[in-house]
Every structure is written in structure tokens, then in C-alpha cells.
N, C-alpha and C. Protein backbone atom coordinates (compact mmCIF):
# COMPACT_ATOMS: atom_id res chain seq x y z
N UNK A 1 -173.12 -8.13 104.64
CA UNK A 1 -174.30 -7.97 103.82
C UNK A 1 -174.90 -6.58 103.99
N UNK A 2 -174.79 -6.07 105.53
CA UNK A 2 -175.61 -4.95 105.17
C UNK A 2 -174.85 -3.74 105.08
N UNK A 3 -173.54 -3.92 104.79
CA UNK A 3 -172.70 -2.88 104.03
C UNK A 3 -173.13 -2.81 103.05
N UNK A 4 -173.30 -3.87 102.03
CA UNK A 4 -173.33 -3.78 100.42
C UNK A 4 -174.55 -2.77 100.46
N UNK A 5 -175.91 -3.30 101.16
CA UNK A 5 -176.91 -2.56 101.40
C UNK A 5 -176.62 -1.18 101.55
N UNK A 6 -176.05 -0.81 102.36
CA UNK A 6 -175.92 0.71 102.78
C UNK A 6 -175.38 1.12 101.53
N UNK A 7 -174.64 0.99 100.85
CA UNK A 7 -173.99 0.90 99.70
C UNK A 7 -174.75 1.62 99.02
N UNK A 8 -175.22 0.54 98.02
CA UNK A 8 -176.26 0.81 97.25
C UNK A 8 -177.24 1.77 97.94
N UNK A 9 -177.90 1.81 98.75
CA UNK A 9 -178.71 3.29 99.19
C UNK A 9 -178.12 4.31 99.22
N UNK A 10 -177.07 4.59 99.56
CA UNK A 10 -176.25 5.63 99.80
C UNK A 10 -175.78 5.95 98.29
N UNK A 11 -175.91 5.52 97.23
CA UNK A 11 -175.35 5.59 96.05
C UNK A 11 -177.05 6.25 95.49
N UNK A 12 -178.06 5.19 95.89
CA UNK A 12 -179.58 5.93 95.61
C UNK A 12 -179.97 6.88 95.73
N UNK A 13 -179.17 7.57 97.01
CA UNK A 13 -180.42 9.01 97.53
C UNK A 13 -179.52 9.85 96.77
N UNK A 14 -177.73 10.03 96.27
CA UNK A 14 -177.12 11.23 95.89
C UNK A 14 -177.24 12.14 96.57
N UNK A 15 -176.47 12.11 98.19
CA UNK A 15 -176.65 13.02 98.91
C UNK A 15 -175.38 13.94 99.63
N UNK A 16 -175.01 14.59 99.92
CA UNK A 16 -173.48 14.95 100.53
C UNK A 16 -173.49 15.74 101.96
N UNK A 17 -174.56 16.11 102.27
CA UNK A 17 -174.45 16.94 103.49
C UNK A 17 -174.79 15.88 105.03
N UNK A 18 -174.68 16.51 106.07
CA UNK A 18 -174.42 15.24 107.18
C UNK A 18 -175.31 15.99 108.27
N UNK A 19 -176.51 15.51 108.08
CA UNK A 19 -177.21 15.89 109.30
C UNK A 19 -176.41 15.31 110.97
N UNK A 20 -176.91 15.98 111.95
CA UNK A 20 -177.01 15.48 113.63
C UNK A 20 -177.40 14.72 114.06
N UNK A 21 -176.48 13.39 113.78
CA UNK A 21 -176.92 12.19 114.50
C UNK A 21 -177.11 11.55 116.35
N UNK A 22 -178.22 11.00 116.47
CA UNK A 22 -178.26 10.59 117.68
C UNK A 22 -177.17 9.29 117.77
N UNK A 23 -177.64 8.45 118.91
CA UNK A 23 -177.01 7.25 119.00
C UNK A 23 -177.13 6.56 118.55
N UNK A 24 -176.29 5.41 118.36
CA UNK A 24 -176.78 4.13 117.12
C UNK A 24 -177.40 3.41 118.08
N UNK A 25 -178.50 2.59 117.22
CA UNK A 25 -179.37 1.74 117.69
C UNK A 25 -179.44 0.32 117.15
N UNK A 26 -179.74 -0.92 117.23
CA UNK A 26 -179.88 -2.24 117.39
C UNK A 26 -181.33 -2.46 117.39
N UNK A 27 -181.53 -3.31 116.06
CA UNK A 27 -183.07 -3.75 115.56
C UNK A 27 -182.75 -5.10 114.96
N UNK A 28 -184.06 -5.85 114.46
CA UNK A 28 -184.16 -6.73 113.85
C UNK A 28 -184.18 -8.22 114.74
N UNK A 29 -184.57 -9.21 113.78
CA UNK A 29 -184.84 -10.83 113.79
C UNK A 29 -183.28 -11.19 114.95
N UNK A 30 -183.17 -12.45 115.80
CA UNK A 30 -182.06 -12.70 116.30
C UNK A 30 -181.09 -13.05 115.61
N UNK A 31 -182.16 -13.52 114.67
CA UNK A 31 -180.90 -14.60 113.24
C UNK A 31 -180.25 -12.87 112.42
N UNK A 32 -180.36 -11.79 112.55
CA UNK A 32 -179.89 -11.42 111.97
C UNK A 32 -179.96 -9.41 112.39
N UNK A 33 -179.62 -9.38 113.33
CA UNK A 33 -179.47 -7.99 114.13
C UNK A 33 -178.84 -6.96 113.70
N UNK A 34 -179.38 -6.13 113.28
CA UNK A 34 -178.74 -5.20 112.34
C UNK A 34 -178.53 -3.65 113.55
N UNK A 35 -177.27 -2.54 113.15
CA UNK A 35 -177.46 -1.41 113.82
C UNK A 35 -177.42 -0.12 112.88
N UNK A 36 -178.30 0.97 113.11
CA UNK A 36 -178.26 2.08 112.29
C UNK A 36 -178.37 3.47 113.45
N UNK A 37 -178.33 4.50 112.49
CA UNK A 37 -177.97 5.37 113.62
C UNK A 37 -179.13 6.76 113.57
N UNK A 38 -179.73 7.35 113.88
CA UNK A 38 -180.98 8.02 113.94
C UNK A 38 -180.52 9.07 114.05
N UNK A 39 -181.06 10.33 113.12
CA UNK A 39 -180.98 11.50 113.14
C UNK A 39 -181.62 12.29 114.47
N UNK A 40 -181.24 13.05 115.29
CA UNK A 40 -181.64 13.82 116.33
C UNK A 40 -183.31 14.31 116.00
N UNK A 41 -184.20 13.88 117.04
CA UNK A 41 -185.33 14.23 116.76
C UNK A 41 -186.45 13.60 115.56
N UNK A 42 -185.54 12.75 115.45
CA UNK A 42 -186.52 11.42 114.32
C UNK A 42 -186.97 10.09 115.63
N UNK A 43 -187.95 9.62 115.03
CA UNK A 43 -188.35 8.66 115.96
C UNK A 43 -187.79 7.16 115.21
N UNK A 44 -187.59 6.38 115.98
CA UNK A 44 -187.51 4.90 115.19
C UNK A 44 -188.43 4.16 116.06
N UNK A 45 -189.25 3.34 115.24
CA UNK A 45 -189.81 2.40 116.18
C UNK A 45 -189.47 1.17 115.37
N UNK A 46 -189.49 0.37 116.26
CA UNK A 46 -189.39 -1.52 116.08
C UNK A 46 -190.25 -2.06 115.48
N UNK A 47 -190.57 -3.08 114.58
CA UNK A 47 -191.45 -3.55 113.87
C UNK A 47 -190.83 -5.25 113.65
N UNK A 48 -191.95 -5.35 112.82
CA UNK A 48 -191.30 -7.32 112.86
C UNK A 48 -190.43 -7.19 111.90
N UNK A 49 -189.44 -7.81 112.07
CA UNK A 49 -188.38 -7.94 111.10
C UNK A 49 -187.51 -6.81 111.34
N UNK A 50 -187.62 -5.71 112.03
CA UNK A 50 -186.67 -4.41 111.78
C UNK A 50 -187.30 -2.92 112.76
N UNK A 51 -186.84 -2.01 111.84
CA UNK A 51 -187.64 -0.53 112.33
C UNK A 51 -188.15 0.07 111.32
N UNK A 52 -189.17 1.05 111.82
CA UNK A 52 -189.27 2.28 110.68
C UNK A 52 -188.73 3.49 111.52
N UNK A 53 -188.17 4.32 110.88
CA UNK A 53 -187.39 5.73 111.51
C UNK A 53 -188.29 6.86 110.64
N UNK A 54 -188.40 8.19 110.97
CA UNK A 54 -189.27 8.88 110.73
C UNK A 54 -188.76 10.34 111.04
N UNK A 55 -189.02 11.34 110.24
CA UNK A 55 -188.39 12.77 110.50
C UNK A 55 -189.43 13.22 111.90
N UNK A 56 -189.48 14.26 112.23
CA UNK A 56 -190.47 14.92 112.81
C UNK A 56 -191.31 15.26 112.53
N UNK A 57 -191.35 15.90 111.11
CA UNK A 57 -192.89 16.35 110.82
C UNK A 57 -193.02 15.19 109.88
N UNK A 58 -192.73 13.97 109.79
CA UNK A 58 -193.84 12.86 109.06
C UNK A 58 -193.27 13.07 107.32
N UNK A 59 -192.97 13.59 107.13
CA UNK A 59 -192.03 13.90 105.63
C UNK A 59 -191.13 12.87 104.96
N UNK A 60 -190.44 12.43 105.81
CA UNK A 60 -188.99 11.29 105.10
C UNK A 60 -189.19 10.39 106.14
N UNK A 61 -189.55 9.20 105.41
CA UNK A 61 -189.19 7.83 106.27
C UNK A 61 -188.27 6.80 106.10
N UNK A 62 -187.68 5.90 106.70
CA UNK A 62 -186.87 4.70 105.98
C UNK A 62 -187.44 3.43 106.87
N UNK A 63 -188.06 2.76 106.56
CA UNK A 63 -188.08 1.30 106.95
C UNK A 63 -186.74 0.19 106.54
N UNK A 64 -186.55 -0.98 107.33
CA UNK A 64 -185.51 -1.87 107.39
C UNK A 64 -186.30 -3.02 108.07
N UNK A 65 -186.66 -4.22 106.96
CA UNK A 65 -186.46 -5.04 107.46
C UNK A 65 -185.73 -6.55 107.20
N UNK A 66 -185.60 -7.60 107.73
CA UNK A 66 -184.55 -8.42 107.20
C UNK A 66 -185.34 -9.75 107.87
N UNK A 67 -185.74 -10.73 106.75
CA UNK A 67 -186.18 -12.01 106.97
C UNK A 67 -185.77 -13.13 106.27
N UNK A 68 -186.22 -14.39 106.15
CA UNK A 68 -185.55 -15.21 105.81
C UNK A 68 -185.68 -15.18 104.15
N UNK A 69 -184.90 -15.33 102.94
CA UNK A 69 -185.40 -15.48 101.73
C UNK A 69 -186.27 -16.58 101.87
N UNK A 70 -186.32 -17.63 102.32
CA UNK A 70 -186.62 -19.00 102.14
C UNK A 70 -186.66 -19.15 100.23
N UNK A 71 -185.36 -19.16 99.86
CA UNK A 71 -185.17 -19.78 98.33
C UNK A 71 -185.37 -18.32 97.23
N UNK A 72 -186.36 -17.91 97.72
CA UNK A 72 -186.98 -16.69 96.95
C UNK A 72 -185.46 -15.38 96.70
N UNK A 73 -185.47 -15.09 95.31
CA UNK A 73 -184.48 -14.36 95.09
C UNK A 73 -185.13 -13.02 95.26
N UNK A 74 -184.34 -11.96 94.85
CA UNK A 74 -184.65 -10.23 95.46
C UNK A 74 -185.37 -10.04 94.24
N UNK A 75 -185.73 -10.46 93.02
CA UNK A 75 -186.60 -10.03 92.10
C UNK A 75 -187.97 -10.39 92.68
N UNK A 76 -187.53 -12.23 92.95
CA UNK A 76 -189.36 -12.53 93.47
C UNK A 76 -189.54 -11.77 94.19
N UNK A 77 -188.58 -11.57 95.53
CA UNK A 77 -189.15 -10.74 96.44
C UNK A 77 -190.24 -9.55 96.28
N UNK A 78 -189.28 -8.99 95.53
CA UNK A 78 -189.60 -7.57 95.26
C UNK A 78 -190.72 -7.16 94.43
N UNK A 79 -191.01 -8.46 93.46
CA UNK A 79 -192.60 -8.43 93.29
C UNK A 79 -193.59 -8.86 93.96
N UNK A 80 -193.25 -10.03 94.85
CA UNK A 80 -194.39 -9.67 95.99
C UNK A 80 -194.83 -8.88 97.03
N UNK A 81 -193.49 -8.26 97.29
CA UNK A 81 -193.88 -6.94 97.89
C UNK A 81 -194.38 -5.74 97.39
N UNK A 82 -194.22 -5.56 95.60
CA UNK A 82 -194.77 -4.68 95.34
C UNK A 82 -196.31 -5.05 94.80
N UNK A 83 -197.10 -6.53 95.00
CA UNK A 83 -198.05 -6.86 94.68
C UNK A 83 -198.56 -6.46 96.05
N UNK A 84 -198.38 -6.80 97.42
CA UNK A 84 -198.78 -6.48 98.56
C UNK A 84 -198.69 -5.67 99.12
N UNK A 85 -198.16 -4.43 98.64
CA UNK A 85 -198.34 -2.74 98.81
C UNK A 85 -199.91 -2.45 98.31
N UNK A 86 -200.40 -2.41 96.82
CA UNK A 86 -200.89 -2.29 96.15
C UNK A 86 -201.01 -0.79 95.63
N UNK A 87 -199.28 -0.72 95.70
CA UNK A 87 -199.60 0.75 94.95
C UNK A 87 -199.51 0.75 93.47
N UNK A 88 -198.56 1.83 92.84
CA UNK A 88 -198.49 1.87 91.15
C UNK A 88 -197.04 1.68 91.27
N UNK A 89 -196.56 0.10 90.49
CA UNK A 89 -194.96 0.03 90.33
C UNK A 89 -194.82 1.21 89.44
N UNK A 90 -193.74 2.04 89.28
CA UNK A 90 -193.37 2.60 88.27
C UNK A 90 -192.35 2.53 87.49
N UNK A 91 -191.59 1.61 88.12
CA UNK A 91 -189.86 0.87 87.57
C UNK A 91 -189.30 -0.03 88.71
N UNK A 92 -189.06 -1.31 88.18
CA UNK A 92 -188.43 -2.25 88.39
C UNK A 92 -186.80 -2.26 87.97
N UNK A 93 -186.00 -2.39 88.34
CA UNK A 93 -184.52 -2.53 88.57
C UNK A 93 -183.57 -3.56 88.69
N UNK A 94 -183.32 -4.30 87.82
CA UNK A 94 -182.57 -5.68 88.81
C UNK A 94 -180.67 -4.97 89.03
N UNK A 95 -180.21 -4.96 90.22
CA UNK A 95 -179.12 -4.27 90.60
C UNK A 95 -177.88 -5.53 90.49
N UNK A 96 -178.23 -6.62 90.27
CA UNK A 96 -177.24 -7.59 89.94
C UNK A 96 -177.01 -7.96 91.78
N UNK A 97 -175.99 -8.90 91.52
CA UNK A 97 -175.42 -9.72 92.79
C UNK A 97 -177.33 -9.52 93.75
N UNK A 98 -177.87 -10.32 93.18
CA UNK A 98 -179.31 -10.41 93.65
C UNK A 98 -179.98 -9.27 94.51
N UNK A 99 -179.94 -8.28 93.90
CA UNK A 99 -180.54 -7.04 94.22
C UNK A 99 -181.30 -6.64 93.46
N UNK A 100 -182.52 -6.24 93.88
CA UNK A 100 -183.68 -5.68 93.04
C UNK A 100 -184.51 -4.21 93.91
N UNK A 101 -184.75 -3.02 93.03
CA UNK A 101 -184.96 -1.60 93.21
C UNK A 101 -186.20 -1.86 92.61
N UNK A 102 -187.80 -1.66 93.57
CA UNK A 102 -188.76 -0.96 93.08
C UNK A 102 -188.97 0.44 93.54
N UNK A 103 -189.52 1.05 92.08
CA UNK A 103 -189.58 2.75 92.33
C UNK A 103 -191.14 2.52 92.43
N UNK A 104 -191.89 2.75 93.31
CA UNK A 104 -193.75 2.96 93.33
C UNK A 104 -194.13 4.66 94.13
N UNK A 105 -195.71 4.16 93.42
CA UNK A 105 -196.51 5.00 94.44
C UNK A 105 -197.22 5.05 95.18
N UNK A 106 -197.68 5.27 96.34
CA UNK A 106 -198.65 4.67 96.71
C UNK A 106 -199.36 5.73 97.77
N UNK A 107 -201.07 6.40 97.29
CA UNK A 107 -201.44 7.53 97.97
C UNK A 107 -200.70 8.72 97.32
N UNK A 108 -200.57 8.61 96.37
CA UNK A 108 -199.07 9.99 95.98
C UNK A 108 -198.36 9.78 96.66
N UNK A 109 -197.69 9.38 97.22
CA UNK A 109 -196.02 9.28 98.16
C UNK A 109 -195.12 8.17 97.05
N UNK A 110 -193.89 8.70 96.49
CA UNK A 110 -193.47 8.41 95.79
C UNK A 110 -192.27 7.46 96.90
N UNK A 111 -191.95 5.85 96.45
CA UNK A 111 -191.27 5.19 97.34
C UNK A 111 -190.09 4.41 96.79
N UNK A 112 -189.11 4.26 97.27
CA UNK A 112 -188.05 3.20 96.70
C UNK A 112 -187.66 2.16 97.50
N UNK A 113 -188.02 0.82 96.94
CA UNK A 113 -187.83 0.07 97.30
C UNK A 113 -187.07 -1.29 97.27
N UNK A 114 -185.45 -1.37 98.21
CA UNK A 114 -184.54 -1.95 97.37
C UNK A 114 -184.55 -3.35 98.38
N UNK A 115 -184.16 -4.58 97.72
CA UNK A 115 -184.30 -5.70 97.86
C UNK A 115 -183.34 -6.62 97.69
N UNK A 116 -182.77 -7.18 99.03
CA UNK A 116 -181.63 -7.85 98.68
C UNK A 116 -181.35 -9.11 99.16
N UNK A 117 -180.86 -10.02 98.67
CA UNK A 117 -180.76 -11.66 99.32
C UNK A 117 -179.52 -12.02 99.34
N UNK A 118 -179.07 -12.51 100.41
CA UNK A 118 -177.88 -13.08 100.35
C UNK A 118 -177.62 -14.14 101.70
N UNK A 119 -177.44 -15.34 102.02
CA UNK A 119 -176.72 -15.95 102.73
C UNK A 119 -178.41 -16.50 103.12
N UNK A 120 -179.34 -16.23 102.55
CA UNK A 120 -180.80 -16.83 103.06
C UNK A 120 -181.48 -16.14 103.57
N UNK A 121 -181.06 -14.62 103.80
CA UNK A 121 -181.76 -13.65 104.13
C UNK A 121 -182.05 -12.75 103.06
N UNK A 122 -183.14 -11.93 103.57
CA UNK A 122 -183.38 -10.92 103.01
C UNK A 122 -183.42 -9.69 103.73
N UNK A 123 -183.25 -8.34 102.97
CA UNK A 123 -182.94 -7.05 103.84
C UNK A 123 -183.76 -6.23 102.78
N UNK A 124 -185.03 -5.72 103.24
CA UNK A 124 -185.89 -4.82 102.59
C UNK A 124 -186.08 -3.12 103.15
N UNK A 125 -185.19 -2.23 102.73
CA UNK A 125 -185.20 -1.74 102.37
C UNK A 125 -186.29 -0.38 102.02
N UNK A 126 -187.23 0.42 102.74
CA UNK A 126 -188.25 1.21 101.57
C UNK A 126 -187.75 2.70 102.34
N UNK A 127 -187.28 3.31 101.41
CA UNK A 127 -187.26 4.92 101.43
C UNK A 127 -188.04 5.73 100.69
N UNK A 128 -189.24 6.73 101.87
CA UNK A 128 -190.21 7.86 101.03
C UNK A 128 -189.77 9.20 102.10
N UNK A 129 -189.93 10.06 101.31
CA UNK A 129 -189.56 11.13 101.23
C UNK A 129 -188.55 12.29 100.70
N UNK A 130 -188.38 13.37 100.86
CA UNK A 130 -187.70 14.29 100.08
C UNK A 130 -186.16 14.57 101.22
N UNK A 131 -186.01 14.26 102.21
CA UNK A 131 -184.64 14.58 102.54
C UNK A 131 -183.96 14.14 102.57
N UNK A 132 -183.21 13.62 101.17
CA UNK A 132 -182.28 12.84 100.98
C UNK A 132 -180.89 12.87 101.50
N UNK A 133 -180.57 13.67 102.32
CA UNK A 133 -179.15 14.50 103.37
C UNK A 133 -179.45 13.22 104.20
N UNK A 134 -180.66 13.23 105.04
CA UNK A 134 -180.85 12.49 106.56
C UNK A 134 -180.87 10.28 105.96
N UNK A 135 -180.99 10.58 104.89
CA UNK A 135 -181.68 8.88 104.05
C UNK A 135 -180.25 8.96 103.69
N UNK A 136 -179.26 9.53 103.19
CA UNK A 136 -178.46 9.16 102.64
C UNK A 136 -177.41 8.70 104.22
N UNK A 137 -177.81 9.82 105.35
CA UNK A 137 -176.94 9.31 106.55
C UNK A 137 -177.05 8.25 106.92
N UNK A 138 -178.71 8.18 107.45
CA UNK A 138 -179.17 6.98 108.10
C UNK A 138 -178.36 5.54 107.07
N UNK A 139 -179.18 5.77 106.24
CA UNK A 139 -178.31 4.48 105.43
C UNK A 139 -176.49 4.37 105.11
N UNK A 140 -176.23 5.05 105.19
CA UNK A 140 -174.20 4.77 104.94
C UNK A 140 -174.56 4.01 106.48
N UNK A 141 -175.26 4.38 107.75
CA UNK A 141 -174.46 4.06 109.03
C UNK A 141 -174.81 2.20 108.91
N UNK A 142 -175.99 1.98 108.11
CA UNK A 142 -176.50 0.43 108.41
C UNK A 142 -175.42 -0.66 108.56
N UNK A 143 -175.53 -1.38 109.62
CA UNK A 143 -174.55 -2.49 109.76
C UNK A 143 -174.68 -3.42 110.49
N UNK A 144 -174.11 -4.51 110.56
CA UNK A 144 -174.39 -5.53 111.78
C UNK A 144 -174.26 -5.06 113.15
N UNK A 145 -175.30 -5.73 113.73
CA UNK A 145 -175.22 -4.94 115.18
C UNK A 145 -173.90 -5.90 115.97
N UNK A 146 -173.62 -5.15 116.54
CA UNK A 146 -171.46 -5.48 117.66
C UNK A 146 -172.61 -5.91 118.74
């Protein structure tokens, strides 16, 4: 599942160059432990459901987190998460095989937010910022944690 994910992000940001990665790291719920790999000098911290990872100067972020659908497909999802942001949707996306892309704003920070269900989970997804080199790394590495 969280290949397909990386997938699709990595197809989102359109990126080709390969920043300096640190070590891969291990996040998320027990039911569902995911590993990604952190650019040198970005911070990740742990959160419920996942991490948020972060450049140095506060510029490009990627959050990951992964909870249960309970029934709810990646469209519902993805509108209640973009009702409980409360920023400005600006495009909705349905990506098929139950994937759903909101593009918002929120504060001026322009965000993408992709949404995916499969096997009863969900894997959310939100990328803001402009360095799409380090978003396009971080995300190809996403995978089940070994």
C-alpha cells in the first residue's frame, strides 16, 4: 500500500534531482508501521498516526499519517479533512483505485493533500512547500517498516 502511495507522490512533486539522505526511520500506528527516509538536516518528529518531517529553515514540509478508514472511502476522507483544516479547497481530485488529491490553502501556504484507503486503512499524505527535489525523495523512499 504504501508503495502505490509513494507512487503517486513521487509522480505529484515532478522532481529529478536527489538530495543527501539521512537514515531511514520507522513511524506510525502498530497496526500499520510505515518507514521513510529523511533528508540530512531536516527534522522529523512523531505525531499520532505518523510524522511530520521539516526542512531547516521551516520552508517544505511532508506529514504522513495512517489510520483506520473505518468504512469511509479517500473522497469522504478527504473532505473531512479538508472541512477540518479550514482552509480554501482549491481542487479536489479523485485519483481512482480509492485515492483522492486535495490542492488547498491555508494562511497562504499552498498544500497537497493526497488520500488513500485500502485494506481499512488510511494513509494521509499533506505536502507544503517549494522543494520539490527533497518531497519527491522523501516520498519515492515511503514503505512498510522491515
Amino acid at each position: 500500500m504504501f508503495k502505490y502511495i509513494a507512487m503517486l507522490c513521487v509522480v505529484a512533486c515532478l522532481a529529478v534531482a536527489t538530495p543527501s539522505m539521512a537514515a531511514t526511520q520507522n513511524f506510525g500506528p502498530d497496526f500499520a508501521r510505515f518507514s521513510i527516509e529523511v533528508p540530512d538536516g531536516w527534522s522529523a518528529q512523531p505525531n499520532e498516526g505518523g510524522c511530520q518531517i521539516t526542512s531547516p529553515d521551516g520552508s517544505t514540509s511532508v506529514s504522513v499519517q495512517v489510520f483506520k478508514s473505518n468504512g469511509k472511502s479517500a473522497s469522504e476522507l478527504a473532505k473531512l479533512i479538508g472541512d477540518q483544516m479550514g482552509g480554501k479547497i482549491v481542487k479536489t481530485e479523485n485519483n481512482g483505485n480509492d485515492s483522492t488529491t486535495v490542492y488547498a490553502e491555508l494562511d497562504g501556504v499552498r498544500l497537497a493533500i493526497m488520500v488513500t484507503v485500502s485494506e481499512g486503512k488510511a494513509v494521509v499524505v499533506t505536502m507544503a512547500g517549494t522543494d520539490k527535489e527533497a518531497l519527491n525523495k522523501i516520498l519515492g523512499s515511503l514503505g512498510d517498516a522491515k
